[in-house]
C-alpha atoms as a PDB file:
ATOM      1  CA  UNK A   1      13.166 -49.190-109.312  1.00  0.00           C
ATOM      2  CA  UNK A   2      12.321 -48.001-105.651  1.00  0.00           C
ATOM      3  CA  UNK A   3      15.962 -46.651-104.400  1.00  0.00           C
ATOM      4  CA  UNK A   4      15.435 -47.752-101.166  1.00  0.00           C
ATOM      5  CA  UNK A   5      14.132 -51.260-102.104  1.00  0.00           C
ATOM      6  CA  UNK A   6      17.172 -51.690-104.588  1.00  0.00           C
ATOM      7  CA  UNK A   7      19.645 -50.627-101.465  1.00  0.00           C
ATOM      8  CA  UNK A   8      17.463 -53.138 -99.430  1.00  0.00           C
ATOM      9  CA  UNK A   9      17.927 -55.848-101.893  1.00  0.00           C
ATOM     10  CA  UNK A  10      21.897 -55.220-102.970  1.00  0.00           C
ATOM     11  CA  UNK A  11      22.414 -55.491 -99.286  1.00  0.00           C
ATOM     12  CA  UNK A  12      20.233 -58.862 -98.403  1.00  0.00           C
ATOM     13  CA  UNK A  13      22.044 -60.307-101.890  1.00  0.00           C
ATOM     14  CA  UNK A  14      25.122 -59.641-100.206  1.00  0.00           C
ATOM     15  CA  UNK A  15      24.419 -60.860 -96.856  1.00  0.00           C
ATOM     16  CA  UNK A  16      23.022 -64.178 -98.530  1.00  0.00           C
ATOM     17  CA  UNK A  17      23.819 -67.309 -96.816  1.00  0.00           C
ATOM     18  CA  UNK A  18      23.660 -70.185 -99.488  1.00  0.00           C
ATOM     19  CA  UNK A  19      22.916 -74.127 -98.083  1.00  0.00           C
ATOM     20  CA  UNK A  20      21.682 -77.289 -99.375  1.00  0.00           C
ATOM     21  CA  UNK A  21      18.761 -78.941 -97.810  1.00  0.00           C
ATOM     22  CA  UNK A  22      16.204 -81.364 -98.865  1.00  0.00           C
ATOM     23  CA  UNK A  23      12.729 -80.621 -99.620  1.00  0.00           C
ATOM     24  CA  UNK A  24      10.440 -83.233 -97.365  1.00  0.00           C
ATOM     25  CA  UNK A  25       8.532 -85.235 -99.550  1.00  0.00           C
ATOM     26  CA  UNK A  26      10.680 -84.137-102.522  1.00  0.00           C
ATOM     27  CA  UNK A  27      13.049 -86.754-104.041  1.00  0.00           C
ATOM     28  CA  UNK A  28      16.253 -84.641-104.591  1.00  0.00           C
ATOM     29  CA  UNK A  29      17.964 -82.024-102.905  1.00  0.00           C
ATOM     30  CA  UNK A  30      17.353 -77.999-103.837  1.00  0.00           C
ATOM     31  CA  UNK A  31      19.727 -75.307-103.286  1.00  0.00           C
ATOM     32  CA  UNK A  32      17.833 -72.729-100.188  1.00  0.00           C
ATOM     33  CA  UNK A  33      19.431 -69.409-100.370  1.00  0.00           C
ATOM     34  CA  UNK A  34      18.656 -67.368 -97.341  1.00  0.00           C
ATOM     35  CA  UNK A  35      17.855 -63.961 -98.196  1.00  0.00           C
ATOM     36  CA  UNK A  36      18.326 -61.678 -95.011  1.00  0.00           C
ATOM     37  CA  UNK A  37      16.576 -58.208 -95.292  1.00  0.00           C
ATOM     38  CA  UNK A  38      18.198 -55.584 -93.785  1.00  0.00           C
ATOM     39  CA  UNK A  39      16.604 -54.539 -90.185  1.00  0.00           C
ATOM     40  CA  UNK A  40      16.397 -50.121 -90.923  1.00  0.00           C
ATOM     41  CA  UNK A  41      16.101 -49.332 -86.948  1.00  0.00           C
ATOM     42  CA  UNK A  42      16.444 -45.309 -86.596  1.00  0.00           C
ATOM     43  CA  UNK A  43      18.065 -43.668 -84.335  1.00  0.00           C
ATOM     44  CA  UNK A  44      15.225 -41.236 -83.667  1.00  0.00           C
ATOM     45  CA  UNK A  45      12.548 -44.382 -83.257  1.00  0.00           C
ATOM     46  CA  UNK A  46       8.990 -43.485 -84.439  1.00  0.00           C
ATOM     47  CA  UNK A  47       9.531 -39.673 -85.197  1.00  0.00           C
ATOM     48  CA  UNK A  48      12.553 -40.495 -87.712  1.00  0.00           C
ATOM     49  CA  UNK A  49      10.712 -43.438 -89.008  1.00  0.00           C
ATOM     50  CA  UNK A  50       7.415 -41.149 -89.694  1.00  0.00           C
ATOM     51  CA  UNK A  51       9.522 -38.117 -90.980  1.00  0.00           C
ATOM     52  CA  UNK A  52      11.315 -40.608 -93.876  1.00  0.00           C
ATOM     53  CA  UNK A  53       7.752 -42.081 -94.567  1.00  0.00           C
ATOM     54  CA  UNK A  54       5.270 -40.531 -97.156  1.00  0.00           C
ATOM     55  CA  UNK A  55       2.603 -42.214 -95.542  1.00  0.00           C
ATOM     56  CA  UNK A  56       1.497 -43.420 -92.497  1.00  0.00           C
ATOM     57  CA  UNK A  57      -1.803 -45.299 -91.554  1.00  0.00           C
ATOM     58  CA  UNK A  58      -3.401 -47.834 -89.375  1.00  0.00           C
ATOM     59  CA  UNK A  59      -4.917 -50.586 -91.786  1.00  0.00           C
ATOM     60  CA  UNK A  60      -6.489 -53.720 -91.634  1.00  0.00           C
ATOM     61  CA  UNK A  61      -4.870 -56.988 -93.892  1.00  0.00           C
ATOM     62  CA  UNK A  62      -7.844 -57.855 -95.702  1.00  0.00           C
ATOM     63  CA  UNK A  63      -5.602 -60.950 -98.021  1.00  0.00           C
ATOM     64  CA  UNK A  64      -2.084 -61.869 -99.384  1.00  0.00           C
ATOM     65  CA  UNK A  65      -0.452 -63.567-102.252  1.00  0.00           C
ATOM     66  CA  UNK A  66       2.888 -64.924-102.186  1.00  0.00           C
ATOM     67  CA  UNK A  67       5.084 -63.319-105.378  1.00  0.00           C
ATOM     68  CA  UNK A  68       8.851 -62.312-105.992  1.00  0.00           C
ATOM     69  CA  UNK A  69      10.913 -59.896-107.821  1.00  0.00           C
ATOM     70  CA  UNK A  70      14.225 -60.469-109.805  1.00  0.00           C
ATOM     71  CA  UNK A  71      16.789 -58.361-108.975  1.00  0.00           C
ATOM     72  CA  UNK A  72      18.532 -56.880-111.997  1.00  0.00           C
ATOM     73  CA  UNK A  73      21.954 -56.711-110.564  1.00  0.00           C
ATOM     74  CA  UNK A  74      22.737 -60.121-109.600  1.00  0.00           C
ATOM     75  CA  UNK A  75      20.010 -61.793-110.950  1.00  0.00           C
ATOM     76  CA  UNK A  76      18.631 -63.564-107.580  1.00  0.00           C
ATOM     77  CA  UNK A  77      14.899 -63.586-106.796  1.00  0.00           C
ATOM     78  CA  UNK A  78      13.836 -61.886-103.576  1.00  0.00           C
ATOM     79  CA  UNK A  79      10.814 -63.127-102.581  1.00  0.00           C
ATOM     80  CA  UNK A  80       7.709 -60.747-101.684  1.00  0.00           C
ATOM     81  CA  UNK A  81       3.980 -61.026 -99.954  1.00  0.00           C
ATOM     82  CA  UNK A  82       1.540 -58.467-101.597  1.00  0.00           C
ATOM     83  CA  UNK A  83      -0.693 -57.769 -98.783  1.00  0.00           C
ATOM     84  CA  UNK A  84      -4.149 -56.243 -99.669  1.00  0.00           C
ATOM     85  CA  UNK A  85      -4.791 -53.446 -96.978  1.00  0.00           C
ATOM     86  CA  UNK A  86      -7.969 -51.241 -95.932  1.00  0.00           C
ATOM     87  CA  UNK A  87      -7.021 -48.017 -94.706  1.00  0.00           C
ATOM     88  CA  UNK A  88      -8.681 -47.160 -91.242  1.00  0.00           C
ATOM     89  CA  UNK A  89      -6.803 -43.946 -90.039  1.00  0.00           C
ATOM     90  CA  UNK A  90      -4.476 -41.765 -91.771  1.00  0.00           C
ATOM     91  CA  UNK A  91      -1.912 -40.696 -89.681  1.00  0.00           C
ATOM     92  CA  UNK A  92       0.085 -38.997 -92.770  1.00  0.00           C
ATOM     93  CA  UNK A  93      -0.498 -38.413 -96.320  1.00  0.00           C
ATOM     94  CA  UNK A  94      -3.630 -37.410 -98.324  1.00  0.00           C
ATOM     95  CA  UNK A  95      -6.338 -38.503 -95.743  1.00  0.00           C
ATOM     96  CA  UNK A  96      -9.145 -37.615 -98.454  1.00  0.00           C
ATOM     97  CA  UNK A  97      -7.745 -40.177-100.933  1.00  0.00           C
ATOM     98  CA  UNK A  98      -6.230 -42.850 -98.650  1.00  0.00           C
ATOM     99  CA  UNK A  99      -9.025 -42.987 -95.958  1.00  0.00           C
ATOM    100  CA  UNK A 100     -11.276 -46.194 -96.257  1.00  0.00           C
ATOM    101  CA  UNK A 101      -9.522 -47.388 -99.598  1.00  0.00           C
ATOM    102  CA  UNK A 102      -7.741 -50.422-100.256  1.00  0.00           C
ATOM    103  CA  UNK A 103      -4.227 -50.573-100.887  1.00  0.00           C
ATOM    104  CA  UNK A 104      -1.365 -53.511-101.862  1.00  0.00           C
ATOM    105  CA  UNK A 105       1.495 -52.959 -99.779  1.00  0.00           C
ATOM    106  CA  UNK A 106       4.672 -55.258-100.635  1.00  0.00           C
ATOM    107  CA  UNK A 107       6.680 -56.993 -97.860  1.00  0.00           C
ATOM    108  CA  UNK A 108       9.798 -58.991 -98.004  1.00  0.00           C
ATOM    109  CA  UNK A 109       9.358 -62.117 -96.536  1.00  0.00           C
ATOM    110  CA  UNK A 110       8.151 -65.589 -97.652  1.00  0.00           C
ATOM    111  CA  UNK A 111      10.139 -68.100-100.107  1.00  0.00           C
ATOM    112  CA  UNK A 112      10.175 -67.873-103.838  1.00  0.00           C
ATOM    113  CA  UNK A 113      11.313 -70.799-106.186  1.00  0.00           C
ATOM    114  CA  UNK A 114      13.354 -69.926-109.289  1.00  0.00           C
ATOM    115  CA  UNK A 115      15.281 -72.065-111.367  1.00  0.00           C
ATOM    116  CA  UNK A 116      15.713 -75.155-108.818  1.00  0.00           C
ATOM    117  CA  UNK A 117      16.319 -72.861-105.933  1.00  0.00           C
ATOM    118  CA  UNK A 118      14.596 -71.942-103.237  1.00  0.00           C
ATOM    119  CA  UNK A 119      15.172 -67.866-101.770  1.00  0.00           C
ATOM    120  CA  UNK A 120      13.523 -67.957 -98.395  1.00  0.00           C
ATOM    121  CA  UNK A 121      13.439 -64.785 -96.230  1.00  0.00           C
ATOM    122  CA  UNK A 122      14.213 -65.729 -92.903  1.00  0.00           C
ATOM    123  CA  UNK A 123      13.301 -63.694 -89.235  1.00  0.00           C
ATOM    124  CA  UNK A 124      10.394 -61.142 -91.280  1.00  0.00           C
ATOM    125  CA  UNK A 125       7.237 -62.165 -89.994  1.00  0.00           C
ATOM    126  CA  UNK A 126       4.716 -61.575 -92.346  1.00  0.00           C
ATOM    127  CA  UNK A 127       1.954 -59.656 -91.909  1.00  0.00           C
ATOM    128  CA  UNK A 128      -0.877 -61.504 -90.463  1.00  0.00           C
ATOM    129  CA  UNK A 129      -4.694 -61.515 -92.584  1.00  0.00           C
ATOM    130  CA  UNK A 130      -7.465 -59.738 -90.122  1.00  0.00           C
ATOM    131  CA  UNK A 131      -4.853 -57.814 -87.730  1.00  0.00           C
ATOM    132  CA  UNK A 132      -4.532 -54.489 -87.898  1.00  0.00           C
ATOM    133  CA  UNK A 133      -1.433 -52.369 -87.887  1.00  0.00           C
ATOM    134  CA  UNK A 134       0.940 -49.183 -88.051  1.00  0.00           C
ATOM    135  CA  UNK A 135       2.291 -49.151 -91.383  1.00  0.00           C
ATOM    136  CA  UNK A 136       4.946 -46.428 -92.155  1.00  0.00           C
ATOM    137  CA  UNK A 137       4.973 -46.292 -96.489  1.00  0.00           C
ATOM    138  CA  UNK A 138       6.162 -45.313 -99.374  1.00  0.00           C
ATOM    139  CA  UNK A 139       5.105 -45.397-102.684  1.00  0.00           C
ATOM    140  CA  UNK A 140       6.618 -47.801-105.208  1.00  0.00           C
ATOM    141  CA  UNK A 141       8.717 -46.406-108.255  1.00  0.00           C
ATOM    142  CA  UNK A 142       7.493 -49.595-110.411  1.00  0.00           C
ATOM    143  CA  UNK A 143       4.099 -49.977-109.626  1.00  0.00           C
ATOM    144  CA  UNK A 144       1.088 -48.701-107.945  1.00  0.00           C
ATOM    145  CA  UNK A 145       1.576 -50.509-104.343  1.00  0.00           C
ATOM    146  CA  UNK A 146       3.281 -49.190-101.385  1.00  0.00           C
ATOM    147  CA  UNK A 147       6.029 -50.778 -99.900  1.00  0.00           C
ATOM    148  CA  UNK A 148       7.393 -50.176 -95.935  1.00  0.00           C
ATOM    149  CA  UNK A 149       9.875 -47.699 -95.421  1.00  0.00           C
ATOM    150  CA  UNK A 150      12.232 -48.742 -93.009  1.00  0.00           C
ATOM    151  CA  UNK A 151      12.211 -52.475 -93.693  1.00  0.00           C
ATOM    152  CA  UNK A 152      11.385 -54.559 -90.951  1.00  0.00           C
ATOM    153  CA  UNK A 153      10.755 -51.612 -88.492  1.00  0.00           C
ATOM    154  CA  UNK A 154       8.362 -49.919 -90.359  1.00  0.00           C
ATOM    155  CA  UNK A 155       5.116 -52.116 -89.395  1.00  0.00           C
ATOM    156  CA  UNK A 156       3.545 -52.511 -85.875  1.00  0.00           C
ATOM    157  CA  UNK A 157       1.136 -54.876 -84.720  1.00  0.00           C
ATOM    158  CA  UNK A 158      -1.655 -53.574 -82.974  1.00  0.00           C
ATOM    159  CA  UNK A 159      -3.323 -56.178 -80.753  1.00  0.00           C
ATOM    160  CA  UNK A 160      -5.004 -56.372 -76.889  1.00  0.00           C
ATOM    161  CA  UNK A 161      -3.411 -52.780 -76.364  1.00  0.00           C
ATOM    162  CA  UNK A 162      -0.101 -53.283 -77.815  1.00  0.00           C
ATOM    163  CA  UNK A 163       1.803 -51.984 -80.201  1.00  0.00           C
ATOM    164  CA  UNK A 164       4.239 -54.946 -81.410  1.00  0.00           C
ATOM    165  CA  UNK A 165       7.013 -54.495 -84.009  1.00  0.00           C
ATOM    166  CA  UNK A 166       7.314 -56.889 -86.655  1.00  0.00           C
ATOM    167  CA  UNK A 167      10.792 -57.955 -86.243  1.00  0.00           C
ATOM    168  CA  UNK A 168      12.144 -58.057 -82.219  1.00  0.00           C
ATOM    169  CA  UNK A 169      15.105 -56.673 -83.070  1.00  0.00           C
ATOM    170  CA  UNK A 170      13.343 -53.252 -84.438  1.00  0.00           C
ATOM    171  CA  UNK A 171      12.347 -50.575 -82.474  1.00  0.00           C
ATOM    172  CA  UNK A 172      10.889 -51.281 -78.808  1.00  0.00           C
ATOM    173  CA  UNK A 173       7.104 -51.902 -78.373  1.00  0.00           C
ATOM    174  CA  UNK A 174       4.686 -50.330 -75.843  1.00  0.00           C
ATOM    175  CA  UNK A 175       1.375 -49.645 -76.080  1.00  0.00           C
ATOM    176  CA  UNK A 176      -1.315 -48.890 -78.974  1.00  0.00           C
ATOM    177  CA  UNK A 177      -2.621 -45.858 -77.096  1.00  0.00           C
ATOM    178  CA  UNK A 178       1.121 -44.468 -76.810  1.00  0.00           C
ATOM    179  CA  UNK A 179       2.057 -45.377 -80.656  1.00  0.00           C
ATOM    180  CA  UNK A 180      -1.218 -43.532 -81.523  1.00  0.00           C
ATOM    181  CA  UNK A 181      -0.995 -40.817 -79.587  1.00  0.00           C
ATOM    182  CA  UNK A 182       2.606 -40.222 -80.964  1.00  0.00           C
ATOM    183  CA  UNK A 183       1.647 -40.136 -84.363  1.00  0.00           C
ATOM    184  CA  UNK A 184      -1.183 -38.186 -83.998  1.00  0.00           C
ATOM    185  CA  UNK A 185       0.786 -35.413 -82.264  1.00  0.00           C
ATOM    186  CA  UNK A 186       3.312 -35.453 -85.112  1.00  0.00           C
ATOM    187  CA  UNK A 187       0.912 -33.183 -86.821  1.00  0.00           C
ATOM    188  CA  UNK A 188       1.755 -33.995 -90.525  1.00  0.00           C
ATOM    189  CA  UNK A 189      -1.547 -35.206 -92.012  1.00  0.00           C
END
């Protein structure tokens, strides 16, 4: 198991808020644990966030599926989005193998059902399919998908010249001419 997803996940276990709603439509009550992931905002912004990262690209969200993970410890589900990606620019990493390929990059977010309960990541937007962004990746200890390094901070929105994080809490937005200019001056491809 990913270290840094299993630190991710141990800490949005802990920080689980636990409430009973009912499902509209649905004739009794489930149990909703909230599942809240833990926002990584650096210190050092962008440069510490591309540093930590193995990879980093610009890609395009070509299709997701909505899955979850158990987590061994505690035995909740986390729920995940698997988010097909095309790579457009490398901005870090092998640029030879990455460039132009698809790529399944795992996000927490969503809801998952598991045994009468409903685990529902709440304030991750998911990532959107068509948009393009700034993804800043690792590579995943149990399979052969990628998943964001730096939680909720580590993917940026790139849309009408912007460069939006996912989360509003993460690190501050500006522009996609200043994001990409950044990274490409970080000289690590």
């Amino acid at each position: 198991m990913n270290t840094n997803r299993y630190a991710i996940a141990v800490f949005a276990t802990l920080l689980a808020s636990v409430s009973v709603a009912t499902i509209a439509g649905q004739s009794q009550s489930k149990e909703i644990r909230t599942v809240e992931v833990d926002d990584v905002v650096p210190a050092g912004g962008v440069p510490e966030l591309f540093k930590a990262a193995q990879i980093v690209v610009r890609g395009r969200v070509l299709g997701s599926r909505q899955t979850a993970w158990k987590h061994p410890a505690v035995s909740e589900v986390i729920p995940q989005i698997e988010h097909r990606i095309r790579i457009v620019e490398v901005f870090k990493g092998d640029a030879g193998q990455l460039q132009g390929k698809e790529v399944t990059v795992e996000q927490e977010a969503g809801e998952a059902e598991n045994a009468g309960r409903i685990y529902r990541v709440e304030g991750v937007k998911a990532l959107q399919t068509g948009e393009v962004y700034v993804l800043f990746l690792e590579k995943s200890a149990d399979s052969d998908s990628y998943v964001l390094k730096g939680g909720t901070s580590a993917a940026y929105l790139l849309s009408n010249g912007r460069a939006t994080p996912q989360k509003r809490s993460a690190l501050q937005a500006g522009t996609e001419a200043e994001l990409i200019r950044l990274l490409r001056s970080s000289g690590a491809r």
